[in-house]
C-alpha atoms as a PDB file:
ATOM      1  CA  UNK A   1       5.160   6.086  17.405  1.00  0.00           C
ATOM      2  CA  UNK A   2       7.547   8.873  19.067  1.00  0.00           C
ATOM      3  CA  UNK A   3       9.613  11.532  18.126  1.00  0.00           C
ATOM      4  CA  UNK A   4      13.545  10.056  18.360  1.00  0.00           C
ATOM      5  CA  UNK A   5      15.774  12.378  19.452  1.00  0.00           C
ATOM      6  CA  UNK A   6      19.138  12.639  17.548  1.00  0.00           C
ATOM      7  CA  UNK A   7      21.788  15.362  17.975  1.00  0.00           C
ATOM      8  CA  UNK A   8      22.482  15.138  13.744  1.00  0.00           C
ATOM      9  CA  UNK A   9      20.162  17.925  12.046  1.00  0.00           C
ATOM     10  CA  UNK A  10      20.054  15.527   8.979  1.00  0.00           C
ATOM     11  CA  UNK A  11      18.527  12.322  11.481  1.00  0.00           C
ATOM     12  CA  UNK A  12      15.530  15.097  12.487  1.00  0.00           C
ATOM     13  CA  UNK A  13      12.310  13.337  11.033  1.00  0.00           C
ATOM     14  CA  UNK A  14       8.649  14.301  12.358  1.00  0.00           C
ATOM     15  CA  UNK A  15       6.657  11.098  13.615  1.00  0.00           C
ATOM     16  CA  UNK A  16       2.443  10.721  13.966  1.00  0.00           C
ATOM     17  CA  UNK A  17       2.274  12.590  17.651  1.00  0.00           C
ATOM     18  CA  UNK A  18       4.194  15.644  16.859  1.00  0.00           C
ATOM     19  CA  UNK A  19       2.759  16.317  13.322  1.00  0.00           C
ATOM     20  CA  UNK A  20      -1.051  15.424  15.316  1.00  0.00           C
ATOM     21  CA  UNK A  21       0.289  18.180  17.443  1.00  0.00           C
ATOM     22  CA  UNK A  22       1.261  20.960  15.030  1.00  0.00           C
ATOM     23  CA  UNK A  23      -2.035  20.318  12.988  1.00  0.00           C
ATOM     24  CA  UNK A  24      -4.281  20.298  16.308  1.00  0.00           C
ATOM     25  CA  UNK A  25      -3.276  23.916  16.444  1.00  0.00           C
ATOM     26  CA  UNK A  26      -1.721  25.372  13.362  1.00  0.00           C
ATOM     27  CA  UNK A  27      -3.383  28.133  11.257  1.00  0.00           C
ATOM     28  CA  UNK A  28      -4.556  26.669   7.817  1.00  0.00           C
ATOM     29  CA  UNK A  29      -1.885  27.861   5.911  1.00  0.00           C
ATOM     30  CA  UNK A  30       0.756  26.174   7.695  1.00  0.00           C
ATOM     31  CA  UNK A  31      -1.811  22.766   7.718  1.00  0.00           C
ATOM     32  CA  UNK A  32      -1.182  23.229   3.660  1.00  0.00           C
ATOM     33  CA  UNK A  33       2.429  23.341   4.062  1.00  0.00           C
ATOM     34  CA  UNK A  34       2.464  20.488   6.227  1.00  0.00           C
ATOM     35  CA  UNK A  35       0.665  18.539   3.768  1.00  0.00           C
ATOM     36  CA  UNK A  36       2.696  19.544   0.479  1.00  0.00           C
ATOM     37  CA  UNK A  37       5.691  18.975   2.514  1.00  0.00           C
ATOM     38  CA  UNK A  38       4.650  15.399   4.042  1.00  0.00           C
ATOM     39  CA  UNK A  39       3.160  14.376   0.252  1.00  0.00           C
ATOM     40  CA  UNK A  40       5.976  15.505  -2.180  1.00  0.00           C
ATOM     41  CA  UNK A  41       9.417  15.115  -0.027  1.00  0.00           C
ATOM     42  CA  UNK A  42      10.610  18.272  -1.184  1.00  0.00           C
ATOM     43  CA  UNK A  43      13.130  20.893  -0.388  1.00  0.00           C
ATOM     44  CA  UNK A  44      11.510  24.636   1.873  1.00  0.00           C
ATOM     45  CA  UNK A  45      13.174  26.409  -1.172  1.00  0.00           C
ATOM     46  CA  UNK A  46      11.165  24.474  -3.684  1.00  0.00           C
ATOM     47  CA  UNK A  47       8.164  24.497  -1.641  1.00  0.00           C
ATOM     48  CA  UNK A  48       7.565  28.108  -1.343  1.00  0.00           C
ATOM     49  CA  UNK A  49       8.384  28.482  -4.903  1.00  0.00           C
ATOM     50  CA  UNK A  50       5.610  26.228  -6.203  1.00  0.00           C
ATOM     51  CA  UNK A  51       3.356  28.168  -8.413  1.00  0.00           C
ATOM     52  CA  UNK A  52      -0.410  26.631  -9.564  1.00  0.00           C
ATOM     53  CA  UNK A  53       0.993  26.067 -12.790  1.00  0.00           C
ATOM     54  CA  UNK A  54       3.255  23.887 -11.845  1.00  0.00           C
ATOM     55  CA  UNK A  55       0.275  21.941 -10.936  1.00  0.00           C
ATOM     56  CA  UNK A  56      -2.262  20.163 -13.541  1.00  0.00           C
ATOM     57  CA  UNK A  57      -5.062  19.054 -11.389  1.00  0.00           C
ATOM     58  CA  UNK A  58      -3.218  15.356 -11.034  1.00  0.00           C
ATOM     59  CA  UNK A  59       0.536  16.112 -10.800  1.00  0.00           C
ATOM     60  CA  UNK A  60       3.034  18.670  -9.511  1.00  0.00           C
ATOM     61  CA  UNK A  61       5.932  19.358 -11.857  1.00  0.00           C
ATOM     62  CA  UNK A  62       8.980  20.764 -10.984  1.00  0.00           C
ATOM     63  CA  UNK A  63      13.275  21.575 -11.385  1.00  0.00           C
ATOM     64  CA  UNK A  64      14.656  21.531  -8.111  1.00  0.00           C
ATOM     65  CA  UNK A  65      17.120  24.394  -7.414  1.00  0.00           C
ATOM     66  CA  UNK A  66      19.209  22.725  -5.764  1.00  0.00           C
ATOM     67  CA  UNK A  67      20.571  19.815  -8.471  1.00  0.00           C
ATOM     68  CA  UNK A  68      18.600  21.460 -11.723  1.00  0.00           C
ATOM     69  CA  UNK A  69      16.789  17.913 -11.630  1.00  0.00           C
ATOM     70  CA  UNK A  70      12.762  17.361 -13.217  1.00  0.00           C
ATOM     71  CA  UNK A  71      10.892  15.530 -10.840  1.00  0.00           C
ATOM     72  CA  UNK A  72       7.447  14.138 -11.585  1.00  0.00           C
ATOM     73  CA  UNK A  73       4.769  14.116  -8.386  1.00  0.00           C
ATOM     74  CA  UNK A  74       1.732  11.803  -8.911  1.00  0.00           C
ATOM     75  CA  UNK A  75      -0.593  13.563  -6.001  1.00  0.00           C
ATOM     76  CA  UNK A  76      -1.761  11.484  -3.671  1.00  0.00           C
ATOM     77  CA  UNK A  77      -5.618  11.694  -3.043  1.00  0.00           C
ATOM     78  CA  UNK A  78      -5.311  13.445  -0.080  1.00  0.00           C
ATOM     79  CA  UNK A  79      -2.886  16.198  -1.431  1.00  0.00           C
ATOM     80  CA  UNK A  80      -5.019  16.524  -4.437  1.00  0.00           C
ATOM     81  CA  UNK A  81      -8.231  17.063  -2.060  1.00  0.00           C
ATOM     82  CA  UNK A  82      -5.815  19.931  -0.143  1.00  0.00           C
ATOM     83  CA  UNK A  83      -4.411  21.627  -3.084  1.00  0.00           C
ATOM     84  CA  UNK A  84      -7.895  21.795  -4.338  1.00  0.00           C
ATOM     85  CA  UNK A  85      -9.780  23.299  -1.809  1.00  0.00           C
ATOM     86  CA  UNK A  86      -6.532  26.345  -1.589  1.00  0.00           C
ATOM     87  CA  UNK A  87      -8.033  30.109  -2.864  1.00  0.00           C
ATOM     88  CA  UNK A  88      -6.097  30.429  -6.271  1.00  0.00           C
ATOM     89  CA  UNK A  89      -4.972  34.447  -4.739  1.00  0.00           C
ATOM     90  CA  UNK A  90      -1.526  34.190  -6.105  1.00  0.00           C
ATOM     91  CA  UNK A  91       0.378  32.565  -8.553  1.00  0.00           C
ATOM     92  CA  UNK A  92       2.249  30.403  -5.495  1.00  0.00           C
ATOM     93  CA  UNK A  93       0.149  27.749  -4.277  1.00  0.00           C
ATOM     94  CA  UNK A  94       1.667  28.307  -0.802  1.00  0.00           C
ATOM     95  CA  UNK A  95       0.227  31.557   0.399  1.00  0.00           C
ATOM     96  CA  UNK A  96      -0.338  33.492   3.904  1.00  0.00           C
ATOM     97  CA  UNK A  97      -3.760  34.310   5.183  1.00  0.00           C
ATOM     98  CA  UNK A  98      -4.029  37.372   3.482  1.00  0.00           C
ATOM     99  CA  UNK A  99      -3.197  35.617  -0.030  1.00  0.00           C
ATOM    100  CA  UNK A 100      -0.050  37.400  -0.317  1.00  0.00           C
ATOM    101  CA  UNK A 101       3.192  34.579  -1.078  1.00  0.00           C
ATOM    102  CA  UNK A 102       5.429  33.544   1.424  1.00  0.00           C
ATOM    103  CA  UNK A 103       8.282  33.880  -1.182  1.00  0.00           C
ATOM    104  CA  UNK A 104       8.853  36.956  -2.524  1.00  0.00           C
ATOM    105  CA  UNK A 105      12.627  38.237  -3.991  1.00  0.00           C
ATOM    106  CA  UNK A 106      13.937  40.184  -0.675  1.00  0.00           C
ATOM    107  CA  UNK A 107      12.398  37.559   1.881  1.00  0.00           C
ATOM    108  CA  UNK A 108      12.183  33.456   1.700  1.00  0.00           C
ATOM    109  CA  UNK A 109      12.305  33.087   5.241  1.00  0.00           C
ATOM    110  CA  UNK A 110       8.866  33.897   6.368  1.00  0.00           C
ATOM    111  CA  UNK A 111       7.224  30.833   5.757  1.00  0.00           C
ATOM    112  CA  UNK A 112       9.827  28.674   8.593  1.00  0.00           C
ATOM    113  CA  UNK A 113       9.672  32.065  10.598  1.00  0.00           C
ATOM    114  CA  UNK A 114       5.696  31.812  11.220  1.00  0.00           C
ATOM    115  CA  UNK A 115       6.408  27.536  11.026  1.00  0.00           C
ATOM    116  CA  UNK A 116       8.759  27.936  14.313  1.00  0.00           C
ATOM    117  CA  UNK A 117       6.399  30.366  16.243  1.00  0.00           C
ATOM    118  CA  UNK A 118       3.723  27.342  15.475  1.00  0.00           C
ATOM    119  CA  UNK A 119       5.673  24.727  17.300  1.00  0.00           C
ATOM    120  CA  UNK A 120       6.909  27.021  19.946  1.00  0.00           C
ATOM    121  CA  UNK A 121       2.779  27.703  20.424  1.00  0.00           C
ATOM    122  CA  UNK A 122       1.356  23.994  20.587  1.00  0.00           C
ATOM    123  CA  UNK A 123       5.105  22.867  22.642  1.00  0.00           C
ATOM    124  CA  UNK A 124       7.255  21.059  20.140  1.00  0.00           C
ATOM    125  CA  UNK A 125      10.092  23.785  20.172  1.00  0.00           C
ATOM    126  CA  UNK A 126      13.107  22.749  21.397  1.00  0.00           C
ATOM    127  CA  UNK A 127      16.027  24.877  22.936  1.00  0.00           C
ATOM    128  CA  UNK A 128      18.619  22.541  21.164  1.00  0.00           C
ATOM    129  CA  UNK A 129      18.501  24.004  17.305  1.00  0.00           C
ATOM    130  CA  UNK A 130      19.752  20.219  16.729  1.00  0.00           C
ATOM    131  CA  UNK A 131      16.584  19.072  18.609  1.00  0.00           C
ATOM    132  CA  UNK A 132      14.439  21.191  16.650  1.00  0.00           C
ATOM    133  CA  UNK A 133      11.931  19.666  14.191  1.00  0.00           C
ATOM    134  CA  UNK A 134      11.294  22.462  11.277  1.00  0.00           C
ATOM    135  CA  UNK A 135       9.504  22.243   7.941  1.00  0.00           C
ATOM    136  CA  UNK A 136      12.435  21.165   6.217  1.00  0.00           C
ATOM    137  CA  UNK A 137      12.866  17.890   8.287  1.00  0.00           C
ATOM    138  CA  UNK A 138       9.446  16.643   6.700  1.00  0.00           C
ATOM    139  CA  UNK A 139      11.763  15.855   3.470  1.00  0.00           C
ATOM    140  CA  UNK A 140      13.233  13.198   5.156  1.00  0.00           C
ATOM    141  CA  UNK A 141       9.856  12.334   6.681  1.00  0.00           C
ATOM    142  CA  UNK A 142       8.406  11.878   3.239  1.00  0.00           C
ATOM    143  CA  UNK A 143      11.113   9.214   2.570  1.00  0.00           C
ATOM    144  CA  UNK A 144      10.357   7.186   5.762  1.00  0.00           C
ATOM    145  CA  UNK A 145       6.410   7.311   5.376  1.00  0.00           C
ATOM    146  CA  UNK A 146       7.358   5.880   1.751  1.00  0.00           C
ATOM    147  CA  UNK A 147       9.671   3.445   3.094  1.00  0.00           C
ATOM    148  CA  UNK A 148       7.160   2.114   5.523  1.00  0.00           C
ATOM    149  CA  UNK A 149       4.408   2.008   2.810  1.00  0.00           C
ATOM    150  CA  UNK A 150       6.557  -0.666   0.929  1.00  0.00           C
ATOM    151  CA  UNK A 151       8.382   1.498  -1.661  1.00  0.00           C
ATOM    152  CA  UNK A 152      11.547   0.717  -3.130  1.00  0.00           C
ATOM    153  CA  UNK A 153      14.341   3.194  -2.639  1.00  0.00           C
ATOM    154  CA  UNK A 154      14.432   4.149  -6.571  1.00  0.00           C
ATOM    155  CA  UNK A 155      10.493   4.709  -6.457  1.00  0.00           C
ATOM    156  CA  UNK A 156      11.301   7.162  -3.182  1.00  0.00           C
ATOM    157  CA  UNK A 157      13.925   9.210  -5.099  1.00  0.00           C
ATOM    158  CA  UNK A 158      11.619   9.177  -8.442  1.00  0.00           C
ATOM    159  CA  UNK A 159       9.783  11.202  -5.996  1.00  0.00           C
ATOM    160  CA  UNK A 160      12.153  13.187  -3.649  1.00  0.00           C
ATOM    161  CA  UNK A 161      14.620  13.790  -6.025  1.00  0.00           C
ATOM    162  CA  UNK A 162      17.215  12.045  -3.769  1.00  0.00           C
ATOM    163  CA  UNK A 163      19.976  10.304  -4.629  1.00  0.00           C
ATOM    164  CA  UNK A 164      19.901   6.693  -3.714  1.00  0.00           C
ATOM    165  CA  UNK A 165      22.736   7.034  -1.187  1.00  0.00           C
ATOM    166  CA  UNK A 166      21.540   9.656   0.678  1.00  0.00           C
ATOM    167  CA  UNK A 167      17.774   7.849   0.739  1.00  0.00           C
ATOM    168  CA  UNK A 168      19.327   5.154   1.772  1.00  0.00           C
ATOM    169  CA  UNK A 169      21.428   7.112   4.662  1.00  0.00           C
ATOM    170  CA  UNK A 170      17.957   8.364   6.162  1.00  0.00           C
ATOM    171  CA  UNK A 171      16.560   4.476   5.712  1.00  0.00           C
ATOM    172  CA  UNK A 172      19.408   3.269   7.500  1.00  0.00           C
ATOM    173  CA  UNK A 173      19.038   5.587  10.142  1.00  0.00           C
ATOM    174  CA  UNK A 174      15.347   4.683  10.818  1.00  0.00           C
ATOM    175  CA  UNK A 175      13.821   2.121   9.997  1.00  0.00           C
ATOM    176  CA  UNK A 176      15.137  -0.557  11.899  1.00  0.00           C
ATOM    177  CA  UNK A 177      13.554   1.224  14.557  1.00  0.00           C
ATOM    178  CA  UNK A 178      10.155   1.531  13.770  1.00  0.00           C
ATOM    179  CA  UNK A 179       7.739  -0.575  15.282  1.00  0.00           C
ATOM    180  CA  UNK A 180       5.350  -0.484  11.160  1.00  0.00           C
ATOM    181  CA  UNK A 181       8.453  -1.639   9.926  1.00  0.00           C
ATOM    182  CA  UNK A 182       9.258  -4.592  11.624  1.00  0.00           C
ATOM    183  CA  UNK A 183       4.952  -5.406  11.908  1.00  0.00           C
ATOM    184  CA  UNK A 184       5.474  -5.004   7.927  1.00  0.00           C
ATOM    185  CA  UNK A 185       8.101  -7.624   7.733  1.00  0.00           C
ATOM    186  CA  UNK A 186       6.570 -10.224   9.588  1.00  0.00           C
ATOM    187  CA  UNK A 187       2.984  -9.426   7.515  1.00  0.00           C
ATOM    188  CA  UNK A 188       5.358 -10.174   4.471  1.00  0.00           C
ATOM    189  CA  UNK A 189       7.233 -13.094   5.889  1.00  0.00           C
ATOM    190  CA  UNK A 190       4.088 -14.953   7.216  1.00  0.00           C
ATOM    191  CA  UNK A 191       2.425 -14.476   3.313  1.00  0.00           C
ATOM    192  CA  UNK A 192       4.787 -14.746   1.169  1.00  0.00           C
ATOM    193  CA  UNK A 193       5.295 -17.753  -1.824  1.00  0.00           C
ATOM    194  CA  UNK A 194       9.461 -17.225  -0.474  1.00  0.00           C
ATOM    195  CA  UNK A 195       8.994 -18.004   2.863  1.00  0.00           C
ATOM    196  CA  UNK A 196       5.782 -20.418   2.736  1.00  0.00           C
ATOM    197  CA  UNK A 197       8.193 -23.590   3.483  1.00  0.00           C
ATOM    198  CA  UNK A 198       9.394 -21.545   7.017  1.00  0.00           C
ATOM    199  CA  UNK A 199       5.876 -20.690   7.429  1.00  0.00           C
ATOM    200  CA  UNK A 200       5.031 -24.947   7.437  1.00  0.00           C
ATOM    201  CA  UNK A 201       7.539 -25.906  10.042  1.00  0.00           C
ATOM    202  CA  UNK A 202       6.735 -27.278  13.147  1.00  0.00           C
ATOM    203  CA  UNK A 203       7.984 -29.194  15.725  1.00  0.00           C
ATOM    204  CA  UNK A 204       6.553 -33.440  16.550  1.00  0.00           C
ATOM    205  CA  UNK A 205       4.586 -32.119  19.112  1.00  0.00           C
ATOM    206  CA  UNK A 206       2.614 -29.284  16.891  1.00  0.00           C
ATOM    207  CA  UNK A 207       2.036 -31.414  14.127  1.00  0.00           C
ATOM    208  CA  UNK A 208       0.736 -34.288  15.795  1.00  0.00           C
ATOM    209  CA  UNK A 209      -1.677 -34.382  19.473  1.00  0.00           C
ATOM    210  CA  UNK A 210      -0.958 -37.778  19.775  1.00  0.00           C
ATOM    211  CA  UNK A 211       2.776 -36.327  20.147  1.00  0.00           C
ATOM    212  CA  UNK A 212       2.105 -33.883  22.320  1.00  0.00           C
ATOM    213  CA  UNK A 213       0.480 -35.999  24.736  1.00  0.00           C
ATOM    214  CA  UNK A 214       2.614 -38.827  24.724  1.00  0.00           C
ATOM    215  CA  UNK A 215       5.392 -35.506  25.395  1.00  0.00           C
ATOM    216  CA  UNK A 216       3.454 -34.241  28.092  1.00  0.00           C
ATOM    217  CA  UNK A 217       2.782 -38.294  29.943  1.00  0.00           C
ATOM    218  CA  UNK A 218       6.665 -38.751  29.878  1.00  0.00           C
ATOM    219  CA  UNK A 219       7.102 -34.956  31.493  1.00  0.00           C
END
């Protein structure tokens, strides 16, 4: 599915051909970010602050800056695998080639810095700073990958550390316009106990042959 272009910095989400992209080309440690980004929904200020004990083997603990809130992050299987196979160089599990951190106390900003130069490298950089997909925009990608996997909106924020209205603001925005989401619904509608009694209409002429060919004789 393709990028949508919106002129809101809060509507920027990356989509499967841009993120294909960025990891076609991107230097390992940037893959990582991408992937800790993508799998936990959470804030570039978070992110870069992430240390390995924040991480048990299974789960990612944290308190956001931003609201002081605890969130609990189940990995997935495929964040585990990443986190896993990361050299253990410094106590942030988001490090640059050399092992140093991206976050240190006089500079945050290195991590997005070397992020931008990636997409201006593989051709997703856009002029328009509202046009421009960064690192941070995967937050609200995490919620829409969520979305379209079937989660509620208060299993998304158990996650994100959202609050339901402004989940729900980046669900509204989206995902009546993705093509999963609408296959989704009709998956559900056709299988459903709910909807098995729509799913068992039909007209004379489907339920019967004798009916459809007496239909098609008079025609």
């Amino acid at each position: 599915f393709e990028r949508m272009h919106h002129k809101n910095r809060a509507d920027m989400i990356w989509t499967e051909g841009p993120i294909e992209r960025f990891m076609a080309t991107a230097p390992v440690e940037l893959q990582r970010a991408m992937i800790l980004a993508m799998h936990t929904g959470q804030r570039y200020g978070d992110l870069i602050r992430l240390r390995w004990s924040d991480y048990d083997g299974a789960t990612i603990r944290l308190i956001q800056r931003k609201t002081d809130q605890a969130v609990y992050l189940p990995c997935t299987s495929q964040l585990k695998q990443a986190l896993d196979s990361i050299p253990r160089q410094c106590p942030y599990i988001l490090a640059r080639a050399d092992g140093r951190p991206w976050f240190t106390a006089k500079n945050d900003k290195e991590l997005s810095k070397q992020w931008t130069a990636q997409t201006k490298r593989c051709g997703l950089y856009a002029e328009d700073e509202a046009e421009r997909l960064e690192l941070g925009d995967l937050r609200g990608t995490a919620v829409t990958l969520m979305a379209e996997a079937g989660c509620t909106v208060p299993q998304i924020v158990a996650v994100t550390g959202h609050t339901l209205e402004s989940a729900t603001r980046i669900l509204e925005r989206y995902m009546a316009r993705t093509s999963r989401m609408a296959e989704a619904a009709i998956l559900h509608f056709e299988n459903a106990k709910a909807t098995e009694f729509a799913n068992r209409l039909q007209t004379a002429d489907m339920r019967s042959p004798k009916a459809a060919n007496k239909i098609e004789r008079i025609q």
